[in-house]
C-alpha atoms as a PDB file:
ATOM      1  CA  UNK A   1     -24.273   2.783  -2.458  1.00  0.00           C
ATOM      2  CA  UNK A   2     -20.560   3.213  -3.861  1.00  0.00           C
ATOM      3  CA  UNK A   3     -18.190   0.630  -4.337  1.00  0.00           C
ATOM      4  CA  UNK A   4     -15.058   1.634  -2.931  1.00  0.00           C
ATOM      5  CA  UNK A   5     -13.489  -1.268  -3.413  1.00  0.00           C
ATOM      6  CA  UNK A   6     -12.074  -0.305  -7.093  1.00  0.00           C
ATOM      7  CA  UNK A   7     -11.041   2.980  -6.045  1.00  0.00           C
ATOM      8  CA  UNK A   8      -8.957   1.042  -3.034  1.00  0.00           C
ATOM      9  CA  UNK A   9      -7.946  -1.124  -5.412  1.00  0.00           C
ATOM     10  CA  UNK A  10      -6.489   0.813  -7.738  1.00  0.00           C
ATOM     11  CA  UNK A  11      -4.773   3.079  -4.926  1.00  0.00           C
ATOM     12  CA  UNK A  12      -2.823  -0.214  -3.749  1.00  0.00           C
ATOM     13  CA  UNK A  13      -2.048  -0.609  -7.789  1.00  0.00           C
ATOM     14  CA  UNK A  14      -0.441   2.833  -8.212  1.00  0.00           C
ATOM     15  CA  UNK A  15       1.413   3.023  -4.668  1.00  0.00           C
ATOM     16  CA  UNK A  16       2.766  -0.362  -5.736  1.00  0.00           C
ATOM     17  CA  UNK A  17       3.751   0.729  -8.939  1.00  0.00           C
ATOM     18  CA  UNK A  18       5.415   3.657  -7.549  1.00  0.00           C
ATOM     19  CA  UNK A  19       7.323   1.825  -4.919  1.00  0.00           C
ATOM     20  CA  UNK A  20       8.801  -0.370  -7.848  1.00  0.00           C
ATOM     21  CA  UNK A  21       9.963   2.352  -9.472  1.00  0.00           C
ATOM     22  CA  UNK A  22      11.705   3.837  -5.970  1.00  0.00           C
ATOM     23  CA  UNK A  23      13.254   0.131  -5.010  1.00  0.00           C
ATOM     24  CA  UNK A  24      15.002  -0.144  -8.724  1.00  0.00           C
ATOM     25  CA  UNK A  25      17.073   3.421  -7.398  1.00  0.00           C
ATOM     26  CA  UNK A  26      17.790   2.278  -4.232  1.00  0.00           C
ATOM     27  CA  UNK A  27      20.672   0.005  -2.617  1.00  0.00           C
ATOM     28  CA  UNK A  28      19.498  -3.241  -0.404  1.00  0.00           C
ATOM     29  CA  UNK A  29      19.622  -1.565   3.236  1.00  0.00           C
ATOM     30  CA  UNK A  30      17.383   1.514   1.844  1.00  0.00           C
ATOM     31  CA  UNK A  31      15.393  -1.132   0.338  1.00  0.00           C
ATOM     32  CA  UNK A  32      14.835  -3.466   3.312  1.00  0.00           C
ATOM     33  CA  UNK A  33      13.944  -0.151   6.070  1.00  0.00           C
ATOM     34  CA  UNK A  34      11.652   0.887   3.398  1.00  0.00           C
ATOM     35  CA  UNK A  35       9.577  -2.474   2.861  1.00  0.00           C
ATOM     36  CA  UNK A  36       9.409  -2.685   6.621  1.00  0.00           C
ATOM     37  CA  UNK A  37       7.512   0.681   6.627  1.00  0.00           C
ATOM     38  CA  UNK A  38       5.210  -0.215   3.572  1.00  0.00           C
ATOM     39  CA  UNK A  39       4.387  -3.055   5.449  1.00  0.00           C
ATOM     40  CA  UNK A  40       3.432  -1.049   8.470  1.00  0.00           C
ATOM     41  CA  UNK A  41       1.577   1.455   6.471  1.00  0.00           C
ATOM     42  CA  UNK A  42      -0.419  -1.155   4.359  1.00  0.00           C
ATOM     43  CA  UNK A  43      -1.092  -3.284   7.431  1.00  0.00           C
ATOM     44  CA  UNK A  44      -2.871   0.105   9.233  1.00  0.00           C
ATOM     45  CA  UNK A  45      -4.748   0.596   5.610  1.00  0.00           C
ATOM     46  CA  UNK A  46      -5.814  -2.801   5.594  1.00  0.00           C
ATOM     47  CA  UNK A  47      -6.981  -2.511   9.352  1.00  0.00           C
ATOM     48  CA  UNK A  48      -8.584   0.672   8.343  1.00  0.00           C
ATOM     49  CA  UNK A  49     -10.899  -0.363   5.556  1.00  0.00           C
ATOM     50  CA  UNK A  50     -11.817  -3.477   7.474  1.00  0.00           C
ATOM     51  CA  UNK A  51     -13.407  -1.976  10.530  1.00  0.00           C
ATOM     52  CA  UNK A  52     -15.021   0.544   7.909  1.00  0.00           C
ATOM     53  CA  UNK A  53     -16.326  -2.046   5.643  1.00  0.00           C
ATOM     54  CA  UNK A  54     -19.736  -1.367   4.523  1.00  0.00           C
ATOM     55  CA  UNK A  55     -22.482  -4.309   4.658  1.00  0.00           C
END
């Protein structure tokens, strides 16, 4: 069985990490449309790994 839960993990670590870096370059209303579609985006991940979650 493989644990994908570290390679999620570190996924969400890097695209954080990376969005960091892309907010520090940006001005506020660039900033705020952009956290509204990170939002969306990581609310469909998280909806994606929980109906494929593995028992």
């Amino acid at each position: 069985m493989t644990n994908y839960r570290y390679y999620t993990g570190t996924l969400f670590v890097r695209e954080l990490e990376r969005l960091k870096e892309e907010y520090i370059q940006l001005d506020l209303d660039d900033v705020k449309r952009m956290v509204e579609e990170d939002i969306l985006l990581l609310e469909k991940a998280v909806n994606m790994l929980s109906t494929n979650t593995v028992y």
